[in-house]
Protein backbone atom coordinates (compact mmCIF):
# COMPACT_ATOMS: atom_id res chain seq x y z
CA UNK A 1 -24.65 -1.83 -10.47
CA UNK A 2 -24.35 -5.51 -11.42
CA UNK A 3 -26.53 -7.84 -10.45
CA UNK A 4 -23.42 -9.84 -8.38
CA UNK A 5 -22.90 -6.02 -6.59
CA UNK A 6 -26.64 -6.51 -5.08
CA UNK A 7 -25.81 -10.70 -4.46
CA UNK A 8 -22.63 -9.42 -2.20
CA UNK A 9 -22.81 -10.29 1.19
CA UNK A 10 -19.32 -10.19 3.25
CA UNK A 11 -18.16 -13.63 4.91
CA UNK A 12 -19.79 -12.45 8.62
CA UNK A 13 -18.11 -15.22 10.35
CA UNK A 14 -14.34 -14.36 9.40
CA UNK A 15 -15.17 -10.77 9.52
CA UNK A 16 -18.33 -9.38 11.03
CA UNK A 17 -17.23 -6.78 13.56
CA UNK A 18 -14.43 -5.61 11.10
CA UNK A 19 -17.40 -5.00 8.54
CA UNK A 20 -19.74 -3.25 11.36
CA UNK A 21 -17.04 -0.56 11.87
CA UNK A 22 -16.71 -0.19 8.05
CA UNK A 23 -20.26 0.29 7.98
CA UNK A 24 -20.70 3.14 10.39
CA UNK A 25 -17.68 5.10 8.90
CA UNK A 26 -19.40 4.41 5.71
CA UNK A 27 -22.72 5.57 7.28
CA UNK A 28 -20.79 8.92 8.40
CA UNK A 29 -20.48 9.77 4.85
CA UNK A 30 -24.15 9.01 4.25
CA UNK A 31 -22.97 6.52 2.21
CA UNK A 32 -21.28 9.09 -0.56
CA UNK A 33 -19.50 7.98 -3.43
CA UNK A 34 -17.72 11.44 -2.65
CA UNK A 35 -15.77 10.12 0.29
CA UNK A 36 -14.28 7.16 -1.54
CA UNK A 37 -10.65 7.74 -0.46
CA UNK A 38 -12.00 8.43 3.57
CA UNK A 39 -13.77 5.07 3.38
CA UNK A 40 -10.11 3.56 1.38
CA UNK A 41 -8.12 5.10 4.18
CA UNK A 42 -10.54 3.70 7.20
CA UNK A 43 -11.01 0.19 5.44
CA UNK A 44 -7.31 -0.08 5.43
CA UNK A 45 -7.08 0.58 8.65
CA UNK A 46 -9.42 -2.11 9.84
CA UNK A 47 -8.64 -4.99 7.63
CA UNK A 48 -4.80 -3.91 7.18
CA UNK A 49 -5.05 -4.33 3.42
CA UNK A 50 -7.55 -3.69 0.54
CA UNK A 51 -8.87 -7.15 -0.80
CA UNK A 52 -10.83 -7.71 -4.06
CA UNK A 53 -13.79 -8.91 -1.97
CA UNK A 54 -13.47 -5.58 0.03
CA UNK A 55 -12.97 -3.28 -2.77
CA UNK A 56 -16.70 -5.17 -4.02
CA UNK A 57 -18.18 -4.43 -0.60
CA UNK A 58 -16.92 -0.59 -0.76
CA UNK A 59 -18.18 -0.08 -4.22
CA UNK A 60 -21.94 -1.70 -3.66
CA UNK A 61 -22.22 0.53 -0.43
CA UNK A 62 -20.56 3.52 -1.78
CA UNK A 63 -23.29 2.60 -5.38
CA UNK A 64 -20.40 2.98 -7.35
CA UNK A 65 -18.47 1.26 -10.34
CA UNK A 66 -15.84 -1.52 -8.74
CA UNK A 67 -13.94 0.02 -11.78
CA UNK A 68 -13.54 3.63 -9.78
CA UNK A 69 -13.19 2.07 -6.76
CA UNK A 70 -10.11 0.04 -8.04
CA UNK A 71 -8.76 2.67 -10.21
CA UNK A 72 -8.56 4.93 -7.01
CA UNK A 73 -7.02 2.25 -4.87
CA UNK A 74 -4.41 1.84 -7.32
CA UNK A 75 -3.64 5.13 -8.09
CA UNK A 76 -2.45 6.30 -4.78
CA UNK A 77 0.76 3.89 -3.47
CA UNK A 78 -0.89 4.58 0.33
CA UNK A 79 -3.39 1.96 -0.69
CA UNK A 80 -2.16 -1.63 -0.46
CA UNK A 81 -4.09 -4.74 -2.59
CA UNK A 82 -2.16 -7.24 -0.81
CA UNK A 83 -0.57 -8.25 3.04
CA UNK A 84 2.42 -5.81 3.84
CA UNK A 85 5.51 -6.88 5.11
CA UNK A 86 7.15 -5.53 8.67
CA UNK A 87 8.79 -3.12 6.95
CA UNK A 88 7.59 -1.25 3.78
CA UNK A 89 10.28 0.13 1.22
CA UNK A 90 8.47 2.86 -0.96
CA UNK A 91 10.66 4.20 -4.24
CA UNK A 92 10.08 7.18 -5.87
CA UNK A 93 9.67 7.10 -9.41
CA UNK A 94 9.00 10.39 -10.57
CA UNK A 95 11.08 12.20 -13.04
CA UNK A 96 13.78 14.18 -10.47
CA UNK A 97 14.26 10.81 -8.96
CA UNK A 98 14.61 8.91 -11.59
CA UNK A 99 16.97 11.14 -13.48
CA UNK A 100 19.22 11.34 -10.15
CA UNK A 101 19.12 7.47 -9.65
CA UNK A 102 16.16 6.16 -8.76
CA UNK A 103 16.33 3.07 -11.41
CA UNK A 104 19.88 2.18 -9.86
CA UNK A 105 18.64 1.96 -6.51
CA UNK A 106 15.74 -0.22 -7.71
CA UNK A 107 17.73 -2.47 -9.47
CA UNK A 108 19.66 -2.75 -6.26
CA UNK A 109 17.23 -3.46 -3.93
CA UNK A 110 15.67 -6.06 -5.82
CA UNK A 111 18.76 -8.08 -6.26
CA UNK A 112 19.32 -7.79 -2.53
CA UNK A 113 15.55 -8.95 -1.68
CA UNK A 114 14.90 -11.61 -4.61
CA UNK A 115 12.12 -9.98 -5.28
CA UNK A 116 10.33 -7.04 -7.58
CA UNK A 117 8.71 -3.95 -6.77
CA UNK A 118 4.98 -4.40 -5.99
CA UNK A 119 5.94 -7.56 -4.16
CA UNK A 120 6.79 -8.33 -0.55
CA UNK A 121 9.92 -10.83 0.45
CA UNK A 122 9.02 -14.01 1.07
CA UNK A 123 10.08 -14.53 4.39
CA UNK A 124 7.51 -11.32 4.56
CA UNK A 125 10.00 -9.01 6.22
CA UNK A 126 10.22 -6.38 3.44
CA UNK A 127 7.29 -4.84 0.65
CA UNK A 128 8.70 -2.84 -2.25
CA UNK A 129 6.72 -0.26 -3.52
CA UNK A 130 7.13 2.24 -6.18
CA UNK A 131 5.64 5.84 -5.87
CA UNK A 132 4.63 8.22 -8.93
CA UNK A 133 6.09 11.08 -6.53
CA UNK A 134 6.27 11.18 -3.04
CA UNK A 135 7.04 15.42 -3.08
CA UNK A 136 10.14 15.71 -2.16
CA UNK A 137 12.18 16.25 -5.55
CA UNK A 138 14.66 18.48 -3.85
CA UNK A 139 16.03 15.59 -2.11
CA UNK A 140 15.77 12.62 -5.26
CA UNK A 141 16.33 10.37 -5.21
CA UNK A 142 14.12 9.86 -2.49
CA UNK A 143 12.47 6.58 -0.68
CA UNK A 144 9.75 6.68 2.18
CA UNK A 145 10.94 3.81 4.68
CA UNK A 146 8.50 2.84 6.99
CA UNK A 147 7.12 6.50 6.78
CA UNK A 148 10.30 8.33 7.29
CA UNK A 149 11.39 10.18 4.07
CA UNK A 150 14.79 9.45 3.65
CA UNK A 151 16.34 11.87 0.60
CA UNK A 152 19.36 11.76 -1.73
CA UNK A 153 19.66 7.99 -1.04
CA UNK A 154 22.21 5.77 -2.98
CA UNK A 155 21.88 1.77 -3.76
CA UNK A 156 24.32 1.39 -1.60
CA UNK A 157 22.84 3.41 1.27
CA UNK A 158 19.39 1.74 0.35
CA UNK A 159 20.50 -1.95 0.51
CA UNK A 160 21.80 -1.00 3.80
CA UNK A 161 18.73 0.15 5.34
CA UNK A 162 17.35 -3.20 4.27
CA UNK A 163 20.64 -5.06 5.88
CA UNK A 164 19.35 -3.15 9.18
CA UNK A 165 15.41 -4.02 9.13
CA UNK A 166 16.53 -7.22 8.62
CA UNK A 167 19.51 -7.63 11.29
CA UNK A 168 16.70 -5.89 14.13
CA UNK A 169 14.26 -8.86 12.90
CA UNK A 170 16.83 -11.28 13.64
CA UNK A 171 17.57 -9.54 17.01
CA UNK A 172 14.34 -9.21 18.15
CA UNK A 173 13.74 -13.13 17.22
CA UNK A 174 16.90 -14.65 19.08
């Protein structure tokens, strides 16, 4: 541990009660660098996305490297670094996908949102994220859209689904 690790002290006025229930589910564990992902899943959950200031927190409790505790949260696409947007696009990227299209439909849906994969719109409507697998290589290429695993998509079909998120926004706003 670093000496700035044992200086870290959350912001208790923006945050406090959030950090409390991180604490006890942290204190479930008995504080074990062995639950890492747990502790991930439940700080997501509370704060809605994994900061660099909360990854810091996680690894000083959890008395582990900020190093693991980053590699981990960036190894799994479940874990998000930054703000999501209403709707969350996830590709997958893994070999059966890509061969059956998967780089098409990226290319597609980033020319229809103005934006890359890792980012979110920014009217903050849509995040684009790309998966290592997601399991599902019977049906590639395959895309998880807001949780729904949606199999031997096309670029076409995929812009579409955007079109729709995007038409219910405007909907819901009017």
């Amino acid at each position: 541990m670093t000496q700035a690790n044992d200086k870290f002290k959350p912001d208790q006025a923006a945050s406090g009660s959030r950090y409390k229930l991180l604490d006890r589910t942290i204190a479930q564990h008995q504080s074990s660098g062995y639950a890492l992902i747990e502790v991930l899943h439940a700080a997501q959950g509370i704060f809605g996305y994994l900061e660099k200031d909360l990854l810091t927190y996680i690894a000083h409790k959890l008395k582990s490297p900020l190093s693991h505790v980053y590699g981990v949260a960036t190894f799994y696409h479940h874990f998000r670094l930054k703000p999501s947007g209403e709707h969350v696009f996830v590709l997958c990227t893994g070999t059966a996908c890509y061969v059956k299209g998967a780089g098409a439909i990226q290319q597609a849906v980033e020319h229809h949102c103005k934006t890359g994969f890792g980012d979110t719109t920014p009217d903050g409507k849509v995040s684009l994220v790309c998966a290592r697998c997601v399991g599902a290589c019977g049906l590639a290429p395959v895309a998880t859209l807001d949780d729904a695993v949606v199999g031997k998509l096309t670029p076409e079909g995929a812009v579409e689904r955007i079109r729709q998120w995007e038409q219910d926004s405007e909907e819901v706003s009017a």
